[in-house]
N, C-alpha and C. Protein backbone atom coordinates (compact mmCIF):
# COMPACT_ATOMS: atom_id res chain seq x y z
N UNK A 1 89.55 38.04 117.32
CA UNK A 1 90.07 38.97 118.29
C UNK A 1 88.97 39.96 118.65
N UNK A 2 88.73 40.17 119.59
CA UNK A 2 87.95 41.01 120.12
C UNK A 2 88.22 42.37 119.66
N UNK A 3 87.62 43.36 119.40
CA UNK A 3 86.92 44.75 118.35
C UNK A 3 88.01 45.60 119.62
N UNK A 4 87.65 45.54 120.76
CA UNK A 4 87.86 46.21 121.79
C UNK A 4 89.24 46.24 122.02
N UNK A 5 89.66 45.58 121.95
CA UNK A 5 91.29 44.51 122.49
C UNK A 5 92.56 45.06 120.99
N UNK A 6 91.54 44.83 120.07
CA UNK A 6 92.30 45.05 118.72
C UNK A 6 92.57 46.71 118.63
N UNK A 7 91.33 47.54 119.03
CA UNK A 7 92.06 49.00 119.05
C UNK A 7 92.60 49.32 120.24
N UNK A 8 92.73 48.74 121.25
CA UNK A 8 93.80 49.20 122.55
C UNK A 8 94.59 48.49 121.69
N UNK A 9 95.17 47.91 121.13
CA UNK A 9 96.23 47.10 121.03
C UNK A 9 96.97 48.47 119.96
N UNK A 10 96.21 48.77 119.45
CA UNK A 10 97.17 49.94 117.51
C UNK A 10 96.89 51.10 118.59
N UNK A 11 95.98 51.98 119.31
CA UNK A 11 95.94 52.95 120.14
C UNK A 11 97.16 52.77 121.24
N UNK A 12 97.87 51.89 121.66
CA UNK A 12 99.34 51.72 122.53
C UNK A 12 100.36 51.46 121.54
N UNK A 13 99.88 50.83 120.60
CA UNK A 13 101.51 50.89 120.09
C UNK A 13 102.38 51.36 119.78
N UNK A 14 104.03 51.84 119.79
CA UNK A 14 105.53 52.53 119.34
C UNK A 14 105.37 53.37 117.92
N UNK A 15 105.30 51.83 117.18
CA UNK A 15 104.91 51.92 115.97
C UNK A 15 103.75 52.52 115.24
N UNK A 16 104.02 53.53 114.16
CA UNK A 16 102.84 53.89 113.34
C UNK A 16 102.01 52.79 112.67
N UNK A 17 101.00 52.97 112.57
CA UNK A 17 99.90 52.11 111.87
C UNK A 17 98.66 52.69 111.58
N UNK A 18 98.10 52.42 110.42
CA UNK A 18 97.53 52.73 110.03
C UNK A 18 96.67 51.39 109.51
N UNK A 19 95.03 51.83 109.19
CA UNK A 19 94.48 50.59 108.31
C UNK A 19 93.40 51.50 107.27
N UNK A 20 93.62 50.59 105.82
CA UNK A 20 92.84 51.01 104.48
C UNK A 20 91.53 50.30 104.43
N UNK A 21 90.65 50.66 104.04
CA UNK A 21 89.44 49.88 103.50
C UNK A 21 89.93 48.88 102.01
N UNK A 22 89.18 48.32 101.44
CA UNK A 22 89.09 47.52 99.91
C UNK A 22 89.39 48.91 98.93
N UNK A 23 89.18 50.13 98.73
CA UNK A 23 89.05 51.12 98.07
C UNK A 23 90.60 51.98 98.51
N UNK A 24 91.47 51.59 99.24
CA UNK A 24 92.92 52.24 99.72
C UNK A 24 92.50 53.90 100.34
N UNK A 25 91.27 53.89 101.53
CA UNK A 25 90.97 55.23 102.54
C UNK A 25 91.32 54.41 103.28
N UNK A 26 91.90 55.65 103.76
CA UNK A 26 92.54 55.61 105.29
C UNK A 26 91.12 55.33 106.41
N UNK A 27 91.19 54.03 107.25
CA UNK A 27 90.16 53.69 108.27
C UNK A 27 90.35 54.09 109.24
N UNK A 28 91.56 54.53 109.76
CA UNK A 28 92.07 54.44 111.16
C UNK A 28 93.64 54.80 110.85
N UNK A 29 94.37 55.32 112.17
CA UNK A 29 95.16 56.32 112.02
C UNK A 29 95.95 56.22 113.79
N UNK A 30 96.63 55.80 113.96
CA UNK A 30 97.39 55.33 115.39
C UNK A 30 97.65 56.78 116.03
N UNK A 31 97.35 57.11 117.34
CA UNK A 31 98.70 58.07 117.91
C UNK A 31 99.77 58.54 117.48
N UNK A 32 100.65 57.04 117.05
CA UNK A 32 101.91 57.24 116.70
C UNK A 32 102.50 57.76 115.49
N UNK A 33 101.02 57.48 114.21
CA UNK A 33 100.69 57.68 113.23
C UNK A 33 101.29 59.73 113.34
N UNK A 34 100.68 60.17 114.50
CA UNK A 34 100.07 61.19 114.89
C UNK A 34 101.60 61.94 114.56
N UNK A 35 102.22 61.48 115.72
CA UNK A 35 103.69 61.46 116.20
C UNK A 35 104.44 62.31 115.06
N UNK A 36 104.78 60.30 114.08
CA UNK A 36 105.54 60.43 112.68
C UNK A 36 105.24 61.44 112.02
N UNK A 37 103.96 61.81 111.06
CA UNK A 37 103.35 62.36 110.42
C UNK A 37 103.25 63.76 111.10
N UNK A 38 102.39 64.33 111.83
CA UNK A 38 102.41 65.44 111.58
C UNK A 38 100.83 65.81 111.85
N UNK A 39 100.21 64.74 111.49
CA UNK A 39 99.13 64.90 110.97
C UNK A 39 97.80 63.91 111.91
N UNK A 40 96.95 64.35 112.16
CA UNK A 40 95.79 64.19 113.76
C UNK A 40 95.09 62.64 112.64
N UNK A 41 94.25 61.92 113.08
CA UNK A 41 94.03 61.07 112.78
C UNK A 41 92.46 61.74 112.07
N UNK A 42 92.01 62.92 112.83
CA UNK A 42 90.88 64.30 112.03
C UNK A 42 91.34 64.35 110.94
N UNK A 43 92.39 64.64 110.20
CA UNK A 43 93.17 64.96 109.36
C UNK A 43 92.67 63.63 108.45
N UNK A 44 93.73 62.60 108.36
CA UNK A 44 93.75 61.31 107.72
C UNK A 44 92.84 61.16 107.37
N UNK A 45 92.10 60.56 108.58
CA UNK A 45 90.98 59.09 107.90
C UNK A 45 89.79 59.74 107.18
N UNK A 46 89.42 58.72 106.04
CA UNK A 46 88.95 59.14 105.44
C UNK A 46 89.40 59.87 104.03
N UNK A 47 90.56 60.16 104.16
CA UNK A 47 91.28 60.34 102.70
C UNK A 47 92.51 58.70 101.79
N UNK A 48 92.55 59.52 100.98
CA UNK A 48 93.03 58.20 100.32
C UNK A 48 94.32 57.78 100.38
N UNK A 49 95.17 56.87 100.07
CA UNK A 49 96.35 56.53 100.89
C UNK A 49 97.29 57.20 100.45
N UNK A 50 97.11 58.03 99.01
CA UNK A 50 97.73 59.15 98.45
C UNK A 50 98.12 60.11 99.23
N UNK A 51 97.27 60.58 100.07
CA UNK A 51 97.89 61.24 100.93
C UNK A 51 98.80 61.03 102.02
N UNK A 52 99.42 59.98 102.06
CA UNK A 52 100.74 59.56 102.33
C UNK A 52 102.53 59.67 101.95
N UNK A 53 101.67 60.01 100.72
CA UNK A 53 103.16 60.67 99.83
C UNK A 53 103.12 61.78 99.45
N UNK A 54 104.49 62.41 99.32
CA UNK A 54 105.02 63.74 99.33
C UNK A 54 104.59 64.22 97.83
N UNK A 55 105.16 65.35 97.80
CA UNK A 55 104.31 65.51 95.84
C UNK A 55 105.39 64.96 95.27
N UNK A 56 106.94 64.69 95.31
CA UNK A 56 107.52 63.93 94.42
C UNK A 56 107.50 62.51 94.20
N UNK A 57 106.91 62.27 94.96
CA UNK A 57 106.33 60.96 94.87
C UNK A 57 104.69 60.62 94.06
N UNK A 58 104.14 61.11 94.21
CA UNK A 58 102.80 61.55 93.81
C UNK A 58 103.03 61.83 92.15
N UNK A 59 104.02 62.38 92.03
CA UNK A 59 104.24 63.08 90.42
C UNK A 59 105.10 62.09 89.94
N UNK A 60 105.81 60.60 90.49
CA UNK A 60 106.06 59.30 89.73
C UNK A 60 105.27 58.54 89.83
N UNK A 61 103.81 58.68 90.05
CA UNK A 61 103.10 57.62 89.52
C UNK A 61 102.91 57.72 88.62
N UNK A 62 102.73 58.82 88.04
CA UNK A 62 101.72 59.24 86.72
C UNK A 62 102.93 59.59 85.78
N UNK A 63 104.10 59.07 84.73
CA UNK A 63 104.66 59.61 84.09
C UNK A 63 104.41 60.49 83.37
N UNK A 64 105.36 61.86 82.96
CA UNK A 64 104.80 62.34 81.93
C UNK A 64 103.38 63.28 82.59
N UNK A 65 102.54 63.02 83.51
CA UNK A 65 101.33 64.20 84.67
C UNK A 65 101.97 64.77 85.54
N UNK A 66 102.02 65.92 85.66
CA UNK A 66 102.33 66.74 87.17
C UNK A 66 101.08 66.72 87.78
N UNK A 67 100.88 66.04 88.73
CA UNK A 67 99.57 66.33 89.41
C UNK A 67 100.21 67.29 90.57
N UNK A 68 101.27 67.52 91.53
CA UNK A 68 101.82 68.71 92.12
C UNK A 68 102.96 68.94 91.75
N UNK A 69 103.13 70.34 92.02
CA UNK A 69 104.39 71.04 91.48
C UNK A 69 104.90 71.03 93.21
N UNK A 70 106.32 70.79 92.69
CA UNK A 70 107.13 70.76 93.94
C UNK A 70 108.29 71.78 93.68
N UNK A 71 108.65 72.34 94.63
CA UNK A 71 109.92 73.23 94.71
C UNK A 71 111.02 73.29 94.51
């Protein structure tokens, strides 16, 4: 698929999308991404996919670690 074709294609789409590298950073970050979230694609890319989840979520990976305190 053409490079060109493939980001008009996630830059128009409804749907949020997002894409990770081999290492789970955020590569890329849709409009819609923009929308859902809250959050500019400046923001995202480039952080890790962790930053996708809320801190109560974040604080069940790790049993037993608070990595954030939530309210």
């Amino acid at each position: 698929m053409d490079p060109s074709f493939a980001s008009l294609l996630l830059e128009s789409m409804a749907d949020g999308v997002i894409t990770l590298n081999n290492k789970g950073i955020i590569s890329s970050w849709n409009p819609s991404m923009e929308r859902i979230t809250g959050y500019s694609a400046k923001e995202a890319v480039r952080k890790s996919r962790i930053f996708l989840l809320n801190r109560r979520q974040i604080n069940l990976l790790i049993p037993g670690q608070v990595l954030c305190h939530t309210s």
